[in-house]
Every structure is written in C-alpha cells, then in structure tokens.
Protein backbone atom coordinates (compact mmCIF):
# COMPACT_ATOMS: atom_id res chain seq x y z
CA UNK A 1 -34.80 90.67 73.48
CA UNK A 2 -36.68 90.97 70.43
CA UNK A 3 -33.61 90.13 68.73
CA UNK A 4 -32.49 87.34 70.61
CA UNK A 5 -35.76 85.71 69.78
CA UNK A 6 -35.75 86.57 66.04
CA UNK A 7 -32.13 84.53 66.24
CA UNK A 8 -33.59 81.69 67.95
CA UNK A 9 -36.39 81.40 65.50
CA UNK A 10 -34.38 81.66 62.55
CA UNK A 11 -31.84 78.67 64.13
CA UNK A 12 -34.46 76.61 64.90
CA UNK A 13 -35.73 76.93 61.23
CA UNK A 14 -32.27 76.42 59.60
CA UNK A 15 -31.95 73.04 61.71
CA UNK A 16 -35.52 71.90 60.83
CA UNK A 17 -34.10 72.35 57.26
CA UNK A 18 -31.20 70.46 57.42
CA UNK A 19 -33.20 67.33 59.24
CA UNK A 20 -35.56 67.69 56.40
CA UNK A 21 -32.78 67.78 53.87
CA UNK A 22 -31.12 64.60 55.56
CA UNK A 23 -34.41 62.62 55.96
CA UNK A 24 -35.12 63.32 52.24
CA UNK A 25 -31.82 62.28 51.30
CA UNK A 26 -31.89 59.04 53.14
CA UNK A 27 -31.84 55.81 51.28
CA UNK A 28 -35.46 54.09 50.47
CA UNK A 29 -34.00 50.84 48.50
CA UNK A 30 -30.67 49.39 48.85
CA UNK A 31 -28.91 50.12 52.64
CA UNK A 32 -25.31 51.40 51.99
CA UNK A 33 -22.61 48.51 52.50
CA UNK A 34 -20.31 50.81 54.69
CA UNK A 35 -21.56 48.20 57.72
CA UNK A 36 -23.35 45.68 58.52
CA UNK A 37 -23.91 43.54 54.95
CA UNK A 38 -24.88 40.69 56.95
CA UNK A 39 -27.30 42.24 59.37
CA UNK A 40 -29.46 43.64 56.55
CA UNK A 41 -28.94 40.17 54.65
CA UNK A 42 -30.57 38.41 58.14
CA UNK A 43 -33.23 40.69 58.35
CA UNK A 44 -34.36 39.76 54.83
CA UNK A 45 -34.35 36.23 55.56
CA UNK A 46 -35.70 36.65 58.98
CA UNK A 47 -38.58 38.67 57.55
CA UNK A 48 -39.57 36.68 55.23
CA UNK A 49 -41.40 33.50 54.30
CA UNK A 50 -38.87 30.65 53.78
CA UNK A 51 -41.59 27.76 53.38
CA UNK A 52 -39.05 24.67 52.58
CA UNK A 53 -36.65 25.54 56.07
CA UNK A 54 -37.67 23.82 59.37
CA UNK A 55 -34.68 25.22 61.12
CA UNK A 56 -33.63 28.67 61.24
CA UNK A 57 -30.15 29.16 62.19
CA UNK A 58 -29.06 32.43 64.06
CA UNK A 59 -25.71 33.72 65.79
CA UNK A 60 -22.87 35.97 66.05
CA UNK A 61 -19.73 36.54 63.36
CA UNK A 62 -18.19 32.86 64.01
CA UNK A 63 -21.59 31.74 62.98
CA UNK A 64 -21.55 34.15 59.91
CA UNK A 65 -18.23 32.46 58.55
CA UNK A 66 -19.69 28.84 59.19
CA UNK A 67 -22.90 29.24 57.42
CA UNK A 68 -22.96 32.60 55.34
CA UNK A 69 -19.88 32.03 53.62
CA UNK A 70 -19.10 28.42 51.17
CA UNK A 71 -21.59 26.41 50.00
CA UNK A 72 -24.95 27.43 50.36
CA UNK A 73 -27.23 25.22 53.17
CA UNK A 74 -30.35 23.46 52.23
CA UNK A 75 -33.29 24.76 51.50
CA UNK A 76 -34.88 23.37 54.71
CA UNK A 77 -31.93 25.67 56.58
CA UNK A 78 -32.98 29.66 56.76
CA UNK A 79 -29.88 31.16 57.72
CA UNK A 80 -30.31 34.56 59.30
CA UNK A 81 -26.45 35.18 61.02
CA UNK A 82 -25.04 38.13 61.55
CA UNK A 83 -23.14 39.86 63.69
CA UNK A 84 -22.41 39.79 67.77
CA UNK A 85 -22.93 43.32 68.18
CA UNK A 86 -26.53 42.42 67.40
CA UNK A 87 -26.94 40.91 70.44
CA UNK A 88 -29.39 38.87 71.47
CA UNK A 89 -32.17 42.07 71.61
CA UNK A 90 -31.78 41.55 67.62
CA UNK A 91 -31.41 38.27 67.65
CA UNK A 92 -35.10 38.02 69.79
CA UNK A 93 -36.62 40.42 67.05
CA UNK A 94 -35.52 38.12 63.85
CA UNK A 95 -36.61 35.49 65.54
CA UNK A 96 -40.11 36.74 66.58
CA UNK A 97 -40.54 37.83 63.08
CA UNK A 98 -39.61 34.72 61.25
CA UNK A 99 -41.34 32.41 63.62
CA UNK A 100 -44.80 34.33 62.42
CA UNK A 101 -43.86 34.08 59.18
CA UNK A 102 -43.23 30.54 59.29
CA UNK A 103 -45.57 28.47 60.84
CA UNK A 104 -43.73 25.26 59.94
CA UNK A 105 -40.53 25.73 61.59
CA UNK A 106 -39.38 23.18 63.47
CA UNK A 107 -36.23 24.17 65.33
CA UNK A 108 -34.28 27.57 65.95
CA UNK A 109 -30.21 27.72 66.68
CA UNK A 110 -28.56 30.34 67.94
CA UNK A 111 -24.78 29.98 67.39
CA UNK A 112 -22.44 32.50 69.11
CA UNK A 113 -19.23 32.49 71.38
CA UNK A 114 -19.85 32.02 74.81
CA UNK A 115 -18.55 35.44 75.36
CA UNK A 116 -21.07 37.06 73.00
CA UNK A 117 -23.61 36.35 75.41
CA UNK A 118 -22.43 39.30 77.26
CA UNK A 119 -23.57 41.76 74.87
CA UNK A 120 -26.35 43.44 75.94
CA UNK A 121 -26.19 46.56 73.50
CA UNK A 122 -24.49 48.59 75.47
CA UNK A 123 -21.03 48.27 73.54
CA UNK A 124 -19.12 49.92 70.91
CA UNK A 125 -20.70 48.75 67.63
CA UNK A 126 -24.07 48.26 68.65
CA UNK A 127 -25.04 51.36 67.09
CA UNK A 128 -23.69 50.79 63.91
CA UNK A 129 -25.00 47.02 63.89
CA UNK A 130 -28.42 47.10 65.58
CA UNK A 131 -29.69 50.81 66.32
CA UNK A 132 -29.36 51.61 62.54
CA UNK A 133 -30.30 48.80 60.78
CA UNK A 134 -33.08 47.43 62.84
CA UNK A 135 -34.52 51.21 62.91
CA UNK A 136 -34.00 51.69 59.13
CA UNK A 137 -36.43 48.56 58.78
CA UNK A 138 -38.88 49.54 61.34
CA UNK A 139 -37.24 46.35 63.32
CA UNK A 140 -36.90 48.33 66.67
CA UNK A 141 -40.45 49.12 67.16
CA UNK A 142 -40.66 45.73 67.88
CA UNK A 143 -38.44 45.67 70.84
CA UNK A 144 -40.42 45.52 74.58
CA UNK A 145 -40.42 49.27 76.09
CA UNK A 146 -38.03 47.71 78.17
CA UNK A 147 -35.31 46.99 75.82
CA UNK A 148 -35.88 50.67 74.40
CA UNK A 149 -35.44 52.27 77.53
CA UNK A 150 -32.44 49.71 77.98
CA UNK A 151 -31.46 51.52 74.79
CA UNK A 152 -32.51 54.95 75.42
CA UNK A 153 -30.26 55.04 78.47
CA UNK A 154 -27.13 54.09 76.39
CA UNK A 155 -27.64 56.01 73.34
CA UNK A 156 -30.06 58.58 73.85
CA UNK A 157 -33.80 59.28 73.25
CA UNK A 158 -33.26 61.89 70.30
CA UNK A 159 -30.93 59.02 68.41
CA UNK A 160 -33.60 56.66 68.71
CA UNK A 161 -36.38 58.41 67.45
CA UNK A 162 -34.69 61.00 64.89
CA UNK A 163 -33.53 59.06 61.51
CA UNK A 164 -31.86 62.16 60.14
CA UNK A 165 -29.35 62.19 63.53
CA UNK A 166 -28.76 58.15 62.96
CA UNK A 167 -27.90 58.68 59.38
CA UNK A 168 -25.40 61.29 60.02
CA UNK A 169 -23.82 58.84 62.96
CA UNK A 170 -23.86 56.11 60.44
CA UNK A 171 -21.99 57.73 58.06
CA UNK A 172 -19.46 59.87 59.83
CA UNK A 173 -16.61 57.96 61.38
CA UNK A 174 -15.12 61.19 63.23
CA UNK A 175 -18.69 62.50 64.60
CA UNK A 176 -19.81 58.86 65.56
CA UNK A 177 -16.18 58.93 67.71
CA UNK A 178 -16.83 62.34 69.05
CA UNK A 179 -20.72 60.96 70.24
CA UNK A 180 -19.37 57.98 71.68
CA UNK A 181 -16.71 59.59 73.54
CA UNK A 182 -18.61 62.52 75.12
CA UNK A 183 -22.39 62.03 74.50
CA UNK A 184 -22.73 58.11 75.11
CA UNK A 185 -23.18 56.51 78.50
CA UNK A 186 -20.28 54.59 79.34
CA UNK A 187 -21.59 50.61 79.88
CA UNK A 188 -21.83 49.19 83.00
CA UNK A 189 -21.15 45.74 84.55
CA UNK A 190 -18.47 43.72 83.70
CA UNK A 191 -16.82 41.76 80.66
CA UNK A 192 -17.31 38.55 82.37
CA UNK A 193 -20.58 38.25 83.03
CA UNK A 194 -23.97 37.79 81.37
CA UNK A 195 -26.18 40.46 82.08
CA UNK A 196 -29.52 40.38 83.31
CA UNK A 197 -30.82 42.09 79.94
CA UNK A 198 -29.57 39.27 77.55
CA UNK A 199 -31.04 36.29 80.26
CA UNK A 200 -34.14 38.16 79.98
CA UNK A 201 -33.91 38.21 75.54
CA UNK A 202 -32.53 34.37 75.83
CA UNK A 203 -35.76 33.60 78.45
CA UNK A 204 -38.17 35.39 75.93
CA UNK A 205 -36.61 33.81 72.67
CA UNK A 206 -37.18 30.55 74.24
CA UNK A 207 -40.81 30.85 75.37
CA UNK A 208 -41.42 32.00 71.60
CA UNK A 209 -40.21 28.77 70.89
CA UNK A 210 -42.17 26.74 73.22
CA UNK A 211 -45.30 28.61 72.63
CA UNK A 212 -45.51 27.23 68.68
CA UNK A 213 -43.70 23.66 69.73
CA UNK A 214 -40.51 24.94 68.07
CA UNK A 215 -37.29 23.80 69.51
CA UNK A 216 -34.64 26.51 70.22
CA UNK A 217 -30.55 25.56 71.29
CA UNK A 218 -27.86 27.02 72.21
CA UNK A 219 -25.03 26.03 70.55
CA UNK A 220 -21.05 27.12 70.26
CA UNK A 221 -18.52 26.80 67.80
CA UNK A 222 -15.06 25.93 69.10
CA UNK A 223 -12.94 28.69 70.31
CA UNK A 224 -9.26 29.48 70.67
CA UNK A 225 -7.07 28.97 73.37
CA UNK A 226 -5.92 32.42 74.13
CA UNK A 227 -9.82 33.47 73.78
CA UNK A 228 -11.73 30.59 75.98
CA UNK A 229 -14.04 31.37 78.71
CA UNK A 230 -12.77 31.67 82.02
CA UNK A 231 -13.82 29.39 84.54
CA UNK A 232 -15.39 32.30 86.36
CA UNK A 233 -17.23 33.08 83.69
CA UNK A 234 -18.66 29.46 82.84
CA UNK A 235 -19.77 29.02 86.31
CA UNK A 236 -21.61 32.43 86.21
CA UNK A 237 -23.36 31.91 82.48
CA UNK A 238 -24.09 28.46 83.65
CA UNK A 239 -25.51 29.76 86.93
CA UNK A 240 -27.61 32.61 84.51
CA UNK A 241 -28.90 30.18 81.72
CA UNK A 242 -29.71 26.44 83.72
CA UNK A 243 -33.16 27.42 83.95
CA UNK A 244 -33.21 28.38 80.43
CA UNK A 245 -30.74 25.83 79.60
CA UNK A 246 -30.62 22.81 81.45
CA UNK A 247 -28.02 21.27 78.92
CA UNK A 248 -25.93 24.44 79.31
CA UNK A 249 -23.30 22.30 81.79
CA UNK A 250 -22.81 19.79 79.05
CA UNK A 251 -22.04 22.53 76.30
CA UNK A 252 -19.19 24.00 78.44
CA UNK A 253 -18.09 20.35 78.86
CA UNK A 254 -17.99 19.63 75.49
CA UNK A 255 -16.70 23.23 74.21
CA UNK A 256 -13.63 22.79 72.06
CA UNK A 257 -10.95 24.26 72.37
CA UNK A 258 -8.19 25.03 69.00
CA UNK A 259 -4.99 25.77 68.78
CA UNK A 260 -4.14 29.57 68.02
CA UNK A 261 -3.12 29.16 64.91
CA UNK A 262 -6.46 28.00 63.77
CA UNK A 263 -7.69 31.48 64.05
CA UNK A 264 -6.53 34.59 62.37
CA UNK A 265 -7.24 36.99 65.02
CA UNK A 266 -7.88 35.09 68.36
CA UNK A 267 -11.75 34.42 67.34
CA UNK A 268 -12.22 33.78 63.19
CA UNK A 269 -11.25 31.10 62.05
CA UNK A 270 -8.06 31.34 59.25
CA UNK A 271 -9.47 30.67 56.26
CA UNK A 272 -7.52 27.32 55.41
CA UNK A 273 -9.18 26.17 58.87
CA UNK A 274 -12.24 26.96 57.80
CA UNK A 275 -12.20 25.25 54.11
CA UNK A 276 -11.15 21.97 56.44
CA UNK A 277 -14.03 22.10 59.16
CA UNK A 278 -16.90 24.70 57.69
CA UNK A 279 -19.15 21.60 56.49
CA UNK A 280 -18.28 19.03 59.15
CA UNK A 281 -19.03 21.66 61.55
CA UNK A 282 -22.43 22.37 59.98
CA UNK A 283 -23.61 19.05 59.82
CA UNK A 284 -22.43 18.56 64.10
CA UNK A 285 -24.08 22.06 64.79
CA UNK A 286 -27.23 20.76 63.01
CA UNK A 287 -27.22 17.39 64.28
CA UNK A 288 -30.26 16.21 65.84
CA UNK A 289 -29.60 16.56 69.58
C-alpha cells in the first residue's frame, strides 16, 4: 500500500512538472501562425482604440477575403474579420470590447454566410479558432457563465481552465484528432438550423448596440449556387432572427446568388472574382442602409 502511494505521489509530481515546463514554455509575445493569423489580427483591432473608425466591420472567412485582403479600408473602417469558426460567442466578445474602447462608433457589421450562423462552437475548429486564441488573450473570461458552460460541455472543464493542456492541443495535429475523436462531445442539433446559443449572442450583440446608440446589421456576401441556403433553412433563421432582425426577410430576398465558377471551393471566392467585385462589394456592404 505504502508503495502504491509512494507511486502515486511521485506521478502526480512528474505531471505537475511537465505542466510547469509547458506553461513556462508558452509564448508571451508573438502567437505562433500555425492557425488562426486573422483571429489574433481581430483581436488587436477589436481591443484597441481606433479613434478615426465609426464603423467596425466583423464576420466570418468570406468577410476576411473582402476586407482583410487588397487595399486597405479607411481609416473611419476598423476591420476586425476573422474566421467562422469564431462564431458569433467571439464575435459578441470583440465587439463588447471595442465598443468600450470606442465611444464614437457609429455602426457595427457583421458579415458572414447565412450558414455560419449555425455555429455555435460546438464544431470542429472551434478549438483551434476561438478556445485558444480568445484564452491566450484573456478574451474568454469575458464570455457569460453561460457560454462557458456552453463550452465546458463540448470541450471539457480541464481544457478550459489549464493553458499547458490547450497548448499541447494547439500544437499537435495527431493528439488534437485523438481528443476530438474520443474525449470531445459529439455536437448536437442539426446543420440546418440556427441554434438557440448563437440567437441568444446575435440578441446580446445587438442590445450592446442599442444601449450606446450604435447601429449593428446583418449583412451577407453573395454565395454560390451549389452552397445557398435551403429554403428550410431561410424560413427557420428568418423565424429565429425577425425579432432581432426585422429586415432579415429582405436580406434573404436580396441574397445573391453566383455561378460556381466564381468560387474556388463552393464558398471563397476565386481570386480573379474577387480582384473584379472586392471594392464594389465593400462600398454596397457599407452603404448607408
């Protein structure tokens, strides 16, 4: 018995070394580029004071190639796209943050596919896109005990709160895999829907908004035609988002619709499509409504 305890002892002291080690050999400056460039790039913006931009401009990958690639966007434009995996439990924090920071902002856009507003952090990605980054810059403890526990449930309580266990994740393709595979709740709900979780973000992202007379929109970039929205699936956002969005109707009406061949894999657009529409697009998106 004695033994058995010595044992125990001596494992639980070699692991508290190697947590130590990791946590000491985590980064302090620069993030690694392995994923999410554009996430960390947001969160700078996003927490930050950008004193010439009225309008802060947020959204999913689509949005990323329309206004963090090309020219750069007035100064009265903070542009603080990223990625969908995100989703918008991010999306709420950068804007929380920058909306604080910026107490002459005039208007926030959030520019995604319609069918990123099914995300609700429960899908593959997330981690790598949201759990790290926004933990690495003590982002997450802004989230509602709500969201966390939203979180918790999908990716565990010891992920969340142990940097050492993220950083390994983060950096090891074959154990991230083996996690997500056998450790990770599977999601729930379906691909077609928009779940309660993001309404809830969208609701509270909007109220942030309305509380400091800022204006916050929806808006979409057109999509392709083997990747549209169902009509299912427009009835049911619509349904979800009216009392959020009463102009929500009239963006599914006027959501346009490409060709295939505009798009290089079903969603992005090629890149000759988007040297022909980036800045007419940005000026439409931008438009005063």
């Amino acid at each position: 018995m004695k033994r058995f305890l010595f044992q125990v002892f001596l494992l639980g002291i070699l692991t508290a070394a190697i947590a130590a080690a990791l946590a000491l050999g985590a980064y302090r400056e620069a993030p690694p580029k392995r994923f999410g460039g554009e996430v960390f790039r947001a969160i700078r913006v996003c927490t930050s004071p950008t004193p010439d931009a009225r309008v802060l401009v947020l959204g999913d990958s689509v949005a990323t190639q329309l206004f963090g690639t090309g020219p750069a966007t007035d100064s009265s434009v903070a542009v603080g796209v990223s990625n969908q995996a995100v989703t918008p439990i991010g999306n709420r924090i950068l804007l929380e943050r920058w909306l604080a920071l910026n107490p002459q902002a005039g208007e926030v856009v959030y520019l995604l596919l319609p069918q990123s507003l099914v995300n609700d952090g429960t899908r593959r990605y997330t981690f790598h896109y949201l759990i790290h980054p926004f933990s690495e810059t003590g982002l997450l403890r802004d989230a509602t005990d709500e969201v966390r526990e939203h979180l918790a449930r999908r990716f565990g309580r010891i992920v969340l709160a142990n940097a050492s266990l993220r950083h390994l994740l983060y950096a090891n393709d074959r154990l991230y895999d083996f996690y997500e595979r056998r450790m990770v709740r599977a999601p729930g709900g379906g691909e077609d829907r928009v779940p309660g979780m993001v309404v809830e973000q969208l609701r509270a992202m909007k109220e942030a908004c309305d509380a400091r007379g800022v204006r916050f929109r929806l808006a979409f970039p057109p999509v392709s035609e083997s990747k549209a929205p169902s009509a299912a699936f427009r009835v049911q956002c619509a349904d979800a988002l009216r009392g959020i969005f009463p102009e929500i109707d009239a963006l599914f009406g006027e959501l346009r619709v490409e060709p295939d061949s505009h798009f290089r894999d079903g969603v992005h657009f090629t890149k000759e499509r988007l040297a022909e529409i980036q800045l007419r697009l940005r000026g439409e998106i931008l438009a005063p409504q």
